[in-house]
ModelCIF file with pLDDT and N, C-alpha, C, O atoms, coordinates in Angstrom:
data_MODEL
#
_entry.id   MODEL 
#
_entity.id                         1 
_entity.type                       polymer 
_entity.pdbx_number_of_molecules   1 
#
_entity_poly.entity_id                      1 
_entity_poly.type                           'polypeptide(L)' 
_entity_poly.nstd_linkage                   no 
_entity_poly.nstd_monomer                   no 
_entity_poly.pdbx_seq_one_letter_code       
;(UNK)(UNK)(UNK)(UNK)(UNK)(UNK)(UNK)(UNK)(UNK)(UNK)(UNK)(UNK)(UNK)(UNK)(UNK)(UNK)
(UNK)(UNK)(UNK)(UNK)(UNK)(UNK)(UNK)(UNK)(UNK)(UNK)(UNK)(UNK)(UNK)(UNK)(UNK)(UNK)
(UNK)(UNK)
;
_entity_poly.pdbx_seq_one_letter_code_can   XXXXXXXXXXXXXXXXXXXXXXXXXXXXXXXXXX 
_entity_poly.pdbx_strand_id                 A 
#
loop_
_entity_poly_seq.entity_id 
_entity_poly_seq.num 
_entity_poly_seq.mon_id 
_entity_poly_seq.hetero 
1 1  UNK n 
1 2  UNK n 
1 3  UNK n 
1 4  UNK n 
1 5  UNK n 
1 6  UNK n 
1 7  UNK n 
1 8  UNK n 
1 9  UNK n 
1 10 UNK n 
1 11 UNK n 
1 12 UNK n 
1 13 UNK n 
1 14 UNK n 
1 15 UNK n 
1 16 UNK n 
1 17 UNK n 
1 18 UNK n 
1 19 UNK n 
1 20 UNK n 
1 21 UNK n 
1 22 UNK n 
1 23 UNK n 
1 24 UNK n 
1 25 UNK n 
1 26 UNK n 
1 27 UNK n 
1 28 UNK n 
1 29 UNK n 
1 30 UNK n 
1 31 UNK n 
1 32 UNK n 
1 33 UNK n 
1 34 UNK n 
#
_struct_asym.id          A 
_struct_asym.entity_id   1 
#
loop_
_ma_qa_metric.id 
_ma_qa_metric.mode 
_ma_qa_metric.name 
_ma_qa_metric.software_group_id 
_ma_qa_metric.type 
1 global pLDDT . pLDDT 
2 local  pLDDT . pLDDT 
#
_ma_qa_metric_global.metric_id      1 
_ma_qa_metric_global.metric_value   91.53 
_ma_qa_metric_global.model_id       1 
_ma_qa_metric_global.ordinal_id     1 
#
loop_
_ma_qa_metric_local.label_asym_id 
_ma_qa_metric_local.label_comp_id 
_ma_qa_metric_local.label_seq_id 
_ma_qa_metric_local.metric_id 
_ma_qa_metric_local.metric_value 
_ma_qa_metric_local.model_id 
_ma_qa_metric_local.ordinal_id 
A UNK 1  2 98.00 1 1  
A UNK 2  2 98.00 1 2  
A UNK 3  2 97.00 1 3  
A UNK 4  2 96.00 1 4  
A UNK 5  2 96.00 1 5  
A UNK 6  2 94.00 1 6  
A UNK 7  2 93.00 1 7  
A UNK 8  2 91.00 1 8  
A UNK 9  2 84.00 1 9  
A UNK 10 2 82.00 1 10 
A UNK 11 2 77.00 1 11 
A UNK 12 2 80.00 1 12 
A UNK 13 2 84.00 1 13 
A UNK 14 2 87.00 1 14 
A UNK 15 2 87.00 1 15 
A UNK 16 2 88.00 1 16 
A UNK 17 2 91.00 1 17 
A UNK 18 2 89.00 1 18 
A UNK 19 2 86.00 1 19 
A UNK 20 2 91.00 1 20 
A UNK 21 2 93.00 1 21 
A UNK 22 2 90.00 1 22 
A UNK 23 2 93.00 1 23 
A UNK 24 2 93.00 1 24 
A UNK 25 2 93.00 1 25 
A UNK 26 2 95.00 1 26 
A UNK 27 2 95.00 1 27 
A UNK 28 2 96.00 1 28 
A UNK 29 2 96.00 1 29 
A UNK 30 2 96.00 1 30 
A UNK 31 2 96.00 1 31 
A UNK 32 2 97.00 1 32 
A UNK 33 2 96.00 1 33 
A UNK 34 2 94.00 1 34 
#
loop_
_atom_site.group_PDB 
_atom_site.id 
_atom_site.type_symbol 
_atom_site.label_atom_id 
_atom_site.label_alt_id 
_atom_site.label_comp_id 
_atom_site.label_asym_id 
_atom_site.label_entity_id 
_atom_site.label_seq_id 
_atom_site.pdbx_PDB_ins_code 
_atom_site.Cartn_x 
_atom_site.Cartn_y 
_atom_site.Cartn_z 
_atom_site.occupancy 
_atom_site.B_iso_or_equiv 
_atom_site.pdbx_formal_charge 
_atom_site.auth_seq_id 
_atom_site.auth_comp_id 
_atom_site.auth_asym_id 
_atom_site.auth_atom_id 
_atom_site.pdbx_PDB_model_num 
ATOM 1   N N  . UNK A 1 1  ? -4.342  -19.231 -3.416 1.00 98.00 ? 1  UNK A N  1 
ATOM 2   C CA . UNK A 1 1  ? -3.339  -18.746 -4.360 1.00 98.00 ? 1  UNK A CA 1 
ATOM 3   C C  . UNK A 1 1  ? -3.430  -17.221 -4.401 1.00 98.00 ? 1  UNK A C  1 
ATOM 4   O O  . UNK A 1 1  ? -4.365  -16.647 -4.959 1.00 98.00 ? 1  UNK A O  1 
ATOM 5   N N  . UNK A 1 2  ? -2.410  -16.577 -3.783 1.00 98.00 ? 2  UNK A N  1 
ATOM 6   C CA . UNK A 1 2  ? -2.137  -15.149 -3.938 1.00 98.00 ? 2  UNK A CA 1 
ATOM 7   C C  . UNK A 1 2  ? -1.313  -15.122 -4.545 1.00 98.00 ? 2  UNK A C  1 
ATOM 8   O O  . UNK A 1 2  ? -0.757  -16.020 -5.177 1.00 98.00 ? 2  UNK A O  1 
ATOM 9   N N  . UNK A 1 3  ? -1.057  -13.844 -4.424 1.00 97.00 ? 3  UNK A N  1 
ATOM 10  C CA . UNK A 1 3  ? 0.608   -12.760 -5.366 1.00 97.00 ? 3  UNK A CA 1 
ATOM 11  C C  . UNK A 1 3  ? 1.114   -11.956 -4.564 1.00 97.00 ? 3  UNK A C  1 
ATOM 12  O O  . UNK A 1 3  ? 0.476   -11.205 -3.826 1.00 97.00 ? 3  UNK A O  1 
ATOM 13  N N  . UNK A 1 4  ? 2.648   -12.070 -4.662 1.00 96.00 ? 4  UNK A N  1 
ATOM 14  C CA . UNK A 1 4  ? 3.366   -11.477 -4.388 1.00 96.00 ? 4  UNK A CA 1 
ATOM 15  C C  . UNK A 1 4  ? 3.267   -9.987  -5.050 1.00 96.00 ? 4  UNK A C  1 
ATOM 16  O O  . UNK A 1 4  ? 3.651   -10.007 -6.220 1.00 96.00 ? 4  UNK A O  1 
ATOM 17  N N  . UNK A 1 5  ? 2.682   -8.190  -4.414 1.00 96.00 ? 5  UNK A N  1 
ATOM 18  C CA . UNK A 1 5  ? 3.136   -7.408  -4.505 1.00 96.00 ? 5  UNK A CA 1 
ATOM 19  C C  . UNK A 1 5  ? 3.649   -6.538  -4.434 1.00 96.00 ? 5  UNK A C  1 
ATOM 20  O O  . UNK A 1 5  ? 3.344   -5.982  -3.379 1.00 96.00 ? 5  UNK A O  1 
ATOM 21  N N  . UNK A 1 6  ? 4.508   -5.868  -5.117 1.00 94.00 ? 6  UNK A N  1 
ATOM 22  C CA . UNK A 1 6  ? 5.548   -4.520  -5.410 1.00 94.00 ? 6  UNK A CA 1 
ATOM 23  C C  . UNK A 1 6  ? 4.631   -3.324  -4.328 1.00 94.00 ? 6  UNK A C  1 
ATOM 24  O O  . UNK A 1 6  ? 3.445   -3.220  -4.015 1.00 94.00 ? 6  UNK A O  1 
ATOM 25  N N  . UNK A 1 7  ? 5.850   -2.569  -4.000 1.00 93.00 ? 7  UNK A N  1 
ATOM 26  C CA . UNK A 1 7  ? 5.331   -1.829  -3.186 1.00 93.00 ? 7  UNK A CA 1 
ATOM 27  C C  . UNK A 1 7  ? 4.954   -0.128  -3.687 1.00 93.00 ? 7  UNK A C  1 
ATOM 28  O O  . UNK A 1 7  ? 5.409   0.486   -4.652 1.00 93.00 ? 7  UNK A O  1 
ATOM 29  N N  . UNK A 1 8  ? 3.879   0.368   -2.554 1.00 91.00 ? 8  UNK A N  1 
ATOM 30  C CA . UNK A 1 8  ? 3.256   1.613   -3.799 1.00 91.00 ? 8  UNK A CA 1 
ATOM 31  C C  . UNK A 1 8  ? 4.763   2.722   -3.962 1.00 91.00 ? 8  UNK A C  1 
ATOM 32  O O  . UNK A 1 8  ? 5.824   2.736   -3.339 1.00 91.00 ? 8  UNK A O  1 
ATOM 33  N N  . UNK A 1 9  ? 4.346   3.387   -4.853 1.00 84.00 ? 9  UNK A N  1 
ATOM 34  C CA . UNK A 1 9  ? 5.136   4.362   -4.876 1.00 84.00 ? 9  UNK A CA 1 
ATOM 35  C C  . UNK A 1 9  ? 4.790   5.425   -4.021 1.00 84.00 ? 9  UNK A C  1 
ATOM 36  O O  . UNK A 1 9  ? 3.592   5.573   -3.781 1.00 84.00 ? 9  UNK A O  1 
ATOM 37  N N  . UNK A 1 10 ? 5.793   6.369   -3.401 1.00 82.00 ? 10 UNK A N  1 
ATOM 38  C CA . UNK A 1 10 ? 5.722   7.316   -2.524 1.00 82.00 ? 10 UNK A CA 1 
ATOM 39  C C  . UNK A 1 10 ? 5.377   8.650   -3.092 1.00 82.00 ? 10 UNK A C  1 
ATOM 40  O O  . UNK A 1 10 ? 5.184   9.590   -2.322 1.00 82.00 ? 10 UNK A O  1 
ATOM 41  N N  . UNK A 1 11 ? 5.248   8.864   -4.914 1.00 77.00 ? 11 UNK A N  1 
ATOM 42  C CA . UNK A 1 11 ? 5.180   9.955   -4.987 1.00 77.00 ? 11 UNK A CA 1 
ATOM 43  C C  . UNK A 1 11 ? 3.397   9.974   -5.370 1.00 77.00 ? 11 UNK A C  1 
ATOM 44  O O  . UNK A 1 11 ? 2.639   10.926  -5.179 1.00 77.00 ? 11 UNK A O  1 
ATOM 45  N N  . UNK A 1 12 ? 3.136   8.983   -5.798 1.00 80.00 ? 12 UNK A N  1 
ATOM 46  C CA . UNK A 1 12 ? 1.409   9.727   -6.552 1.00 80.00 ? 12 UNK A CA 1 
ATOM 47  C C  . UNK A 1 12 ? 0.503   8.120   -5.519 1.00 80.00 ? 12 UNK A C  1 
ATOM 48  O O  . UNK A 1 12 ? -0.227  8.355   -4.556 1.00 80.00 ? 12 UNK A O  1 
ATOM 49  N N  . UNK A 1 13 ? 0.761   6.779   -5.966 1.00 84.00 ? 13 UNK A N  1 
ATOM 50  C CA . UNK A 1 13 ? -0.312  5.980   -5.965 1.00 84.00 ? 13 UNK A CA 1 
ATOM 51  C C  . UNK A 1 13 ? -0.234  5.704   -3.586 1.00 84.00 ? 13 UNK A C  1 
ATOM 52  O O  . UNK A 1 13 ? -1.210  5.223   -3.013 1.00 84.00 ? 13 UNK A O  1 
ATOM 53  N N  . UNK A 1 14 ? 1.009   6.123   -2.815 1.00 87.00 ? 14 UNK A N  1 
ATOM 54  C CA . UNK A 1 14 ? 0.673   5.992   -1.558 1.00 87.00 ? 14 UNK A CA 1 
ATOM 55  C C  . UNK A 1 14 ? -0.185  6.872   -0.977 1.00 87.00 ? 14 UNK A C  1 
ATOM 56  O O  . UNK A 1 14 ? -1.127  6.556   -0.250 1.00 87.00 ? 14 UNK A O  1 
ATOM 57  N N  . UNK A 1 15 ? 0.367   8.792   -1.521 1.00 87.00 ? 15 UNK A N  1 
ATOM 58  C CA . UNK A 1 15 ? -0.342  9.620   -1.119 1.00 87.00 ? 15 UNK A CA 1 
ATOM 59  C C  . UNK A 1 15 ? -1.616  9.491   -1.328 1.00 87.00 ? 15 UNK A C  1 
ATOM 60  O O  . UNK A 1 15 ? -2.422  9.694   -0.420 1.00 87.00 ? 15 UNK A O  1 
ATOM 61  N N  . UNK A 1 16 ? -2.059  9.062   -2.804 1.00 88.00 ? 16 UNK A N  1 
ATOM 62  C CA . UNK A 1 16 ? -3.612  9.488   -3.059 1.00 88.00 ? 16 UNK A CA 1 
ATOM 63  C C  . UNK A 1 16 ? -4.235  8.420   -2.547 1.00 88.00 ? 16 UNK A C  1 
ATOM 64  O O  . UNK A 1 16 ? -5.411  8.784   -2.580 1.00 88.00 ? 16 UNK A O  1 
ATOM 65  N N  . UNK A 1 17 ? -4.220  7.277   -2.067 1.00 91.00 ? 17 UNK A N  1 
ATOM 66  C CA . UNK A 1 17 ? -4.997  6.147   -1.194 1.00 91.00 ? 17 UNK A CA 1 
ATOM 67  C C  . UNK A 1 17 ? -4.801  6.892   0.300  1.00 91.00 ? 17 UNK A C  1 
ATOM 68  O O  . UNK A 1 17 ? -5.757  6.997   1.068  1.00 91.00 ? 17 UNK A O  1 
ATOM 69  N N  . UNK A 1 18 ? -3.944  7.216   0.513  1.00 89.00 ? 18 UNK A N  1 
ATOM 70  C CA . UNK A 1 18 ? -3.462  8.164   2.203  1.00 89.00 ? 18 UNK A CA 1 
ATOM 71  C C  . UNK A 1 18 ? -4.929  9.090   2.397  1.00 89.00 ? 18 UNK A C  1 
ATOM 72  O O  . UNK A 1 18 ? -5.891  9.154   3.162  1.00 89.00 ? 18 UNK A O  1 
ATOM 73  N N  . UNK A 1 19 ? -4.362  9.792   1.073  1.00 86.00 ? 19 UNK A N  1 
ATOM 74  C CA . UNK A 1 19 ? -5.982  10.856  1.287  1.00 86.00 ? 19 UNK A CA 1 
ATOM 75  C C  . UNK A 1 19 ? -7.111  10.533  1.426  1.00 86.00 ? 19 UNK A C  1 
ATOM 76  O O  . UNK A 1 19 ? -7.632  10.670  2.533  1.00 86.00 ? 19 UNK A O  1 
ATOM 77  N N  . UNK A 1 20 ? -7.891  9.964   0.257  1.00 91.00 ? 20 UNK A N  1 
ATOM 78  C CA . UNK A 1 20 ? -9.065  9.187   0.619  1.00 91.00 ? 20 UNK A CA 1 
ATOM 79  C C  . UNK A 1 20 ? -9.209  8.131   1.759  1.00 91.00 ? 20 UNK A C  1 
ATOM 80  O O  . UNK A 1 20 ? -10.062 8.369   2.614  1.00 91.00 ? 20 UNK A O  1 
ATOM 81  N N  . UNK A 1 21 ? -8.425  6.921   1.871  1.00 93.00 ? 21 UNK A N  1 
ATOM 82  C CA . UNK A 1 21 ? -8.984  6.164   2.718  1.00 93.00 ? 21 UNK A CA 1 
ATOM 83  C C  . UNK A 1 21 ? -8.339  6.387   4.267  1.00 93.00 ? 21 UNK A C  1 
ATOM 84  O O  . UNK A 1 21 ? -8.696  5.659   5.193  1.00 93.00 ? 21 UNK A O  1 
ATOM 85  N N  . UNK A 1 22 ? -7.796  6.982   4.368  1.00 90.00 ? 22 UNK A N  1 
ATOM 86  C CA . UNK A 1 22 ? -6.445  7.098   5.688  1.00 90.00 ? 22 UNK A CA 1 
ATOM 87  C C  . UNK A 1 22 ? -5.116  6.402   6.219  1.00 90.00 ? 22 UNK A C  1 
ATOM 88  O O  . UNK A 1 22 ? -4.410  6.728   7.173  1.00 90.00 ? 22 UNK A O  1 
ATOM 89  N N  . UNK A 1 23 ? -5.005  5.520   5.466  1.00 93.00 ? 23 UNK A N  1 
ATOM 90  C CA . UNK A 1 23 ? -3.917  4.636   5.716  1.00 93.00 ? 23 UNK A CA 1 
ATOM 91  C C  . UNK A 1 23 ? -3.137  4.384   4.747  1.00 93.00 ? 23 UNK A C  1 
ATOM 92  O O  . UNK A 1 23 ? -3.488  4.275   3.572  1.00 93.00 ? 23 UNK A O  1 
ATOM 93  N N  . UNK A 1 24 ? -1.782  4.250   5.272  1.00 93.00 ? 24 UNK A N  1 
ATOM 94  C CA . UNK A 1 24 ? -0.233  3.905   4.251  1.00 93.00 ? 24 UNK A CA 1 
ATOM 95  C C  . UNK A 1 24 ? -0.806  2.823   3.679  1.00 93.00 ? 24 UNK A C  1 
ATOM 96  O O  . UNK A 1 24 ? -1.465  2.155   4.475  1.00 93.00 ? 24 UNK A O  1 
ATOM 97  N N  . UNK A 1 25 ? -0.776  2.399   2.494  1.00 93.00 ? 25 UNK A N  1 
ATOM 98  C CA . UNK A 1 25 ? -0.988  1.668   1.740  1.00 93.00 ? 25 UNK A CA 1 
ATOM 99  C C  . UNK A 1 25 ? 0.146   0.225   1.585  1.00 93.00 ? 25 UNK A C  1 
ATOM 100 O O  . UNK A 1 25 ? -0.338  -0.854  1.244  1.00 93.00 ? 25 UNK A O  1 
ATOM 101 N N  . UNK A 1 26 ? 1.455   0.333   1.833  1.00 95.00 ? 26 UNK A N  1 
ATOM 102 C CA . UNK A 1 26 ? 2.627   -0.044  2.473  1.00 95.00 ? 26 UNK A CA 1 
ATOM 103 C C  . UNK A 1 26 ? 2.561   -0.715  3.378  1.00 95.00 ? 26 UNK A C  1 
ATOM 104 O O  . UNK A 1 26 ? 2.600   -1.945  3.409  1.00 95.00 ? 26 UNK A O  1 
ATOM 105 N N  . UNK A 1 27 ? 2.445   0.062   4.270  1.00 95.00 ? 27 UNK A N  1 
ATOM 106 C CA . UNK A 1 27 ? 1.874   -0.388  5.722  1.00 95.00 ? 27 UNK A CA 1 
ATOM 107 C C  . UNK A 1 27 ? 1.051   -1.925  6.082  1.00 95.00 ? 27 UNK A C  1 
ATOM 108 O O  . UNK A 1 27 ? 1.358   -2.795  6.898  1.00 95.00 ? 27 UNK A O  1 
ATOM 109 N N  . UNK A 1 28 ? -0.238  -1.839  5.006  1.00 96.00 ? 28 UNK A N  1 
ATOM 110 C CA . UNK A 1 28 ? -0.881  -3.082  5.095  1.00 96.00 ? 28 UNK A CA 1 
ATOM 111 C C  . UNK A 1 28 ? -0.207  -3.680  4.643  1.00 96.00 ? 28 UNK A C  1 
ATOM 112 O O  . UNK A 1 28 ? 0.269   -4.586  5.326  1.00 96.00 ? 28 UNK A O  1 
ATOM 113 N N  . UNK A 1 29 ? 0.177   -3.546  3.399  1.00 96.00 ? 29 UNK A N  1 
ATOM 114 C CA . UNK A 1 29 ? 0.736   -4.668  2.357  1.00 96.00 ? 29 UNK A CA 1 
ATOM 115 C C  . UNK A 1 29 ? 1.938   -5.172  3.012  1.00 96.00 ? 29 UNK A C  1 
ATOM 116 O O  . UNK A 1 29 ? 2.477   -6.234  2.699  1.00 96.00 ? 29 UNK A O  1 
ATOM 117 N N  . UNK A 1 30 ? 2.349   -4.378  3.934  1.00 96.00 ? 30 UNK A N  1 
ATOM 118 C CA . UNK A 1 30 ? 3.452   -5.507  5.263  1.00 96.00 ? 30 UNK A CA 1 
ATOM 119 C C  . UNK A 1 30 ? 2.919   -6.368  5.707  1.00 96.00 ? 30 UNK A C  1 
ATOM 120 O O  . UNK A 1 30 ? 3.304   -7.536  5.765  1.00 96.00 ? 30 UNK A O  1 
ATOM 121 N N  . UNK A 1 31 ? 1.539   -5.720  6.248  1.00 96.00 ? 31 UNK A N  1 
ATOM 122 C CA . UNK A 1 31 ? 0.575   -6.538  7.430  1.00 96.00 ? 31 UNK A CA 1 
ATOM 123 C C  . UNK A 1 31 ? -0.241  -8.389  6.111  1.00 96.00 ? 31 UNK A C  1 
ATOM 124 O O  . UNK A 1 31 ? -0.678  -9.509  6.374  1.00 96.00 ? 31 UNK A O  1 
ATOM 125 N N  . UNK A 1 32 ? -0.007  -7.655  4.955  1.00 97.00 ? 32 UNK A N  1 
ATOM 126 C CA . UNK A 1 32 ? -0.494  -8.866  4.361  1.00 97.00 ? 32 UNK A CA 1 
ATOM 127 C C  . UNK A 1 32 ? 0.705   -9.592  3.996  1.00 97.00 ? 32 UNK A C  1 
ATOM 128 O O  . UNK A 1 32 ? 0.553   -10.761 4.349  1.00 97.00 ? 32 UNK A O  1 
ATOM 129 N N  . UNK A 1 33 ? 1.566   -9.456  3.573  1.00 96.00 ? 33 UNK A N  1 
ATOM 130 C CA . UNK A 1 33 ? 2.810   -9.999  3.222  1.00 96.00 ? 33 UNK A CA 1 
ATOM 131 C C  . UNK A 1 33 ? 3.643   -10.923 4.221  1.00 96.00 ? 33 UNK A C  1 
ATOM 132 O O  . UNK A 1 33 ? 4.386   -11.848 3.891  1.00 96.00 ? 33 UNK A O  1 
ATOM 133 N N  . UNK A 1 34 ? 3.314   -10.404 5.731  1.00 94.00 ? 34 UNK A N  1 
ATOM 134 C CA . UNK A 1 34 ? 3.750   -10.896 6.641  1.00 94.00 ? 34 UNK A CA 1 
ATOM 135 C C  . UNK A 1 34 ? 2.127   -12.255 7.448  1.00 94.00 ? 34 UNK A C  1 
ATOM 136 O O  . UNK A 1 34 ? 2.331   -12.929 8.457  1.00 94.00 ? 34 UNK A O  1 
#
């Protein structure tokens, strides 16, 4: 049992995961969604 989620926002919560960890945050959540 998962959840369906909303995607990050582009102005504060994609960038600041971008910075620290290196990757679109988006990006996965395709790769999990799909």
């Amino acid at each position: 049992f998962a959840e369906t989620k909303a995607g990050y926002d582009s102005w504060l919560a994609a960038p600041a995961i971008q910075r620290v960890f290196g990757f679109d945050p988006n990006e996965r959540l395709a790769q999990v969604h799909g």
